[in-house]
Protein backbone atom coordinates (compact mmCIF):
# COMPACT_ATOMS: atom_id res chain seq x y z
CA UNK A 1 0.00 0.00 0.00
CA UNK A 2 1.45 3.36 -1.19
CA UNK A 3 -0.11 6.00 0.82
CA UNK A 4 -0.20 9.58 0.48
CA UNK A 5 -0.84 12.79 2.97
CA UNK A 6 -3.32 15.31 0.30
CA UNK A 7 -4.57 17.61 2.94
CA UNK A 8 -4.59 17.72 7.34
CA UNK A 9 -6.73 19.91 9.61
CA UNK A 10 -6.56 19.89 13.66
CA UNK A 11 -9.79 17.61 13.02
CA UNK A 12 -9.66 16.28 9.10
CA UNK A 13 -7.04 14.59 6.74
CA UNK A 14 -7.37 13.55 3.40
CA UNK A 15 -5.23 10.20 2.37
CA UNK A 16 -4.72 9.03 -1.67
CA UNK A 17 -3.83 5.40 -1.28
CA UNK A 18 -2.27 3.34 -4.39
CA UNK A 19 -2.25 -0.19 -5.64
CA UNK A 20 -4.42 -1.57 -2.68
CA UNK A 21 -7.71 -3.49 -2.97
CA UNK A 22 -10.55 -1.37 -2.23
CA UNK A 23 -12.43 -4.18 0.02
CA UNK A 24 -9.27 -3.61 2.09
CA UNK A 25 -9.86 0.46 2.78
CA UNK A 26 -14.12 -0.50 2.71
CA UNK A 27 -12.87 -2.50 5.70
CA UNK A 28 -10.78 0.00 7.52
CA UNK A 29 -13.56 2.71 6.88
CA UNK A 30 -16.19 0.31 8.48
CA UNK A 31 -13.80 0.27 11.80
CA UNK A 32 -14.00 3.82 11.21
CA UNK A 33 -17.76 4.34 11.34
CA UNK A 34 -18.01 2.14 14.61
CA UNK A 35 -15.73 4.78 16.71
CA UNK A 36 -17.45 7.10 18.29
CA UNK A 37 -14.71 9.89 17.91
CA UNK A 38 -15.41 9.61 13.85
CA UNK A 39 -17.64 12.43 12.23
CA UNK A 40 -16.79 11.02 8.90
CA UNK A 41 -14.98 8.31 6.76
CA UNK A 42 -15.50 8.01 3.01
CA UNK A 43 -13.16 6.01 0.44
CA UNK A 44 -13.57 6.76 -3.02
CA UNK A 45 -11.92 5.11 -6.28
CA UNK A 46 -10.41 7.59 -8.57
CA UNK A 47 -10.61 6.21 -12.09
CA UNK A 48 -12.38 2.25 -12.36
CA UNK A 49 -9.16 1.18 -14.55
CA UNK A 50 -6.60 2.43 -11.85
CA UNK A 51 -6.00 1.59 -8.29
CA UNK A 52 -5.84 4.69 -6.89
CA UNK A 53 -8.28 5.50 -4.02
CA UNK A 54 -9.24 8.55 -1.60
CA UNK A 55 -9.87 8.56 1.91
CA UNK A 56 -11.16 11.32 3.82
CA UNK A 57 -11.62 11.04 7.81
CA UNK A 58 -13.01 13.90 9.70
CA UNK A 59 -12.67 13.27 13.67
CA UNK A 60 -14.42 15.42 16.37
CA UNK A 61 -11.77 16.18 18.85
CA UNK A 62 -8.89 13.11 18.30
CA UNK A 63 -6.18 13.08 15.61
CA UNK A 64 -7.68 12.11 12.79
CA UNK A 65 -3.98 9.87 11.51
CA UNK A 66 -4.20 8.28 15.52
CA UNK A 67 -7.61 7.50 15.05
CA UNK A 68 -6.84 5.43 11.21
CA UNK A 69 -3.76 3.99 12.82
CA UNK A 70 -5.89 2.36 15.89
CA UNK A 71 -8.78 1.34 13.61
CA UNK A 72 -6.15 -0.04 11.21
CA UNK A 73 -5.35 -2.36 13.85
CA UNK A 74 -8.42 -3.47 14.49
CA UNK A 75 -9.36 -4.31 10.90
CA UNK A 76 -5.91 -6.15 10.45
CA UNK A 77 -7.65 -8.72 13.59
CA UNK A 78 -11.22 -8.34 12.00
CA UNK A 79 -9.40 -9.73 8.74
CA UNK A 80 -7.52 -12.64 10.68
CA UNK A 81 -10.42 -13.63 12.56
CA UNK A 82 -12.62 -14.03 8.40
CA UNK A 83 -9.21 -15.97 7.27
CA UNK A 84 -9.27 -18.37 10.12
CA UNK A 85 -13.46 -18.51 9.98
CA UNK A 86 -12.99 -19.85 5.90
CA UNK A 87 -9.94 -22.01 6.57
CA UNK A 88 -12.07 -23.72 9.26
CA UNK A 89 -14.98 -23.63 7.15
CA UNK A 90 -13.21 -25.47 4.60
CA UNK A 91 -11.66 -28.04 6.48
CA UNK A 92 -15.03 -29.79 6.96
C-alpha cells in the first residue's frame, strides 16, 4: 500500500492510497464508522481502470492519523479472525 498525505486539519485529513484493494480500505472505513470519535470516513476510487483511491476522515476532537492507525489495527484482527473462519470452514 502506497499511501499519500493530500490535505490535514486539527480535526480532518485527506489520504490518496495506491495499488491496494478497495475491500481492504471499505474494511478500515467500516472500523472507522463504529468509533465514536469519527464524524466522517468516506473512500472513493479515482478512475475504475486504476487503483488509486481517496480517503477522507473527519474526527471530532482526536487526531484524525491516531484514530486510522488504531482502527487499522483493528481491521488487520477483524481480517484474521474471516481468514481463520474460511480455513475452518473449509476443512469440513
Amino acid at each position: 500500500m502506497l499511501a499519500e498525505i493530500v490535505d490535514v486539519k486539527d480535526n480532518a485529513i485527506e489520504l490518496k492510497i495506491r495499488e491496494e484493494d478497495i475491500s481492504i480500505l471499505y474494511i478500515i472505513q467500516h472500523e472507522l464508522l463504529k468509533e465514536k470519535s469519527v464524524d466522517f470516513a468516506g473512500v472513493i476510487q479515482k478512475h475504475p481502470l486504476t487503483k488509486e483511491y481517496q480517503m477522507r476522515v473527519v474526527t471530532k476532537r482526536k487526531d484524525p492519523m491516531e484514530v486510522i492507525q488504531d482502527t487499522s489495527s483493528s481491521a488487520q484482527e477483524y481480517s484474521k479472525d474471516v481468514v481463520s473462519m474460511i480455513k475452518s470452514a473449509l476443512k469440513k
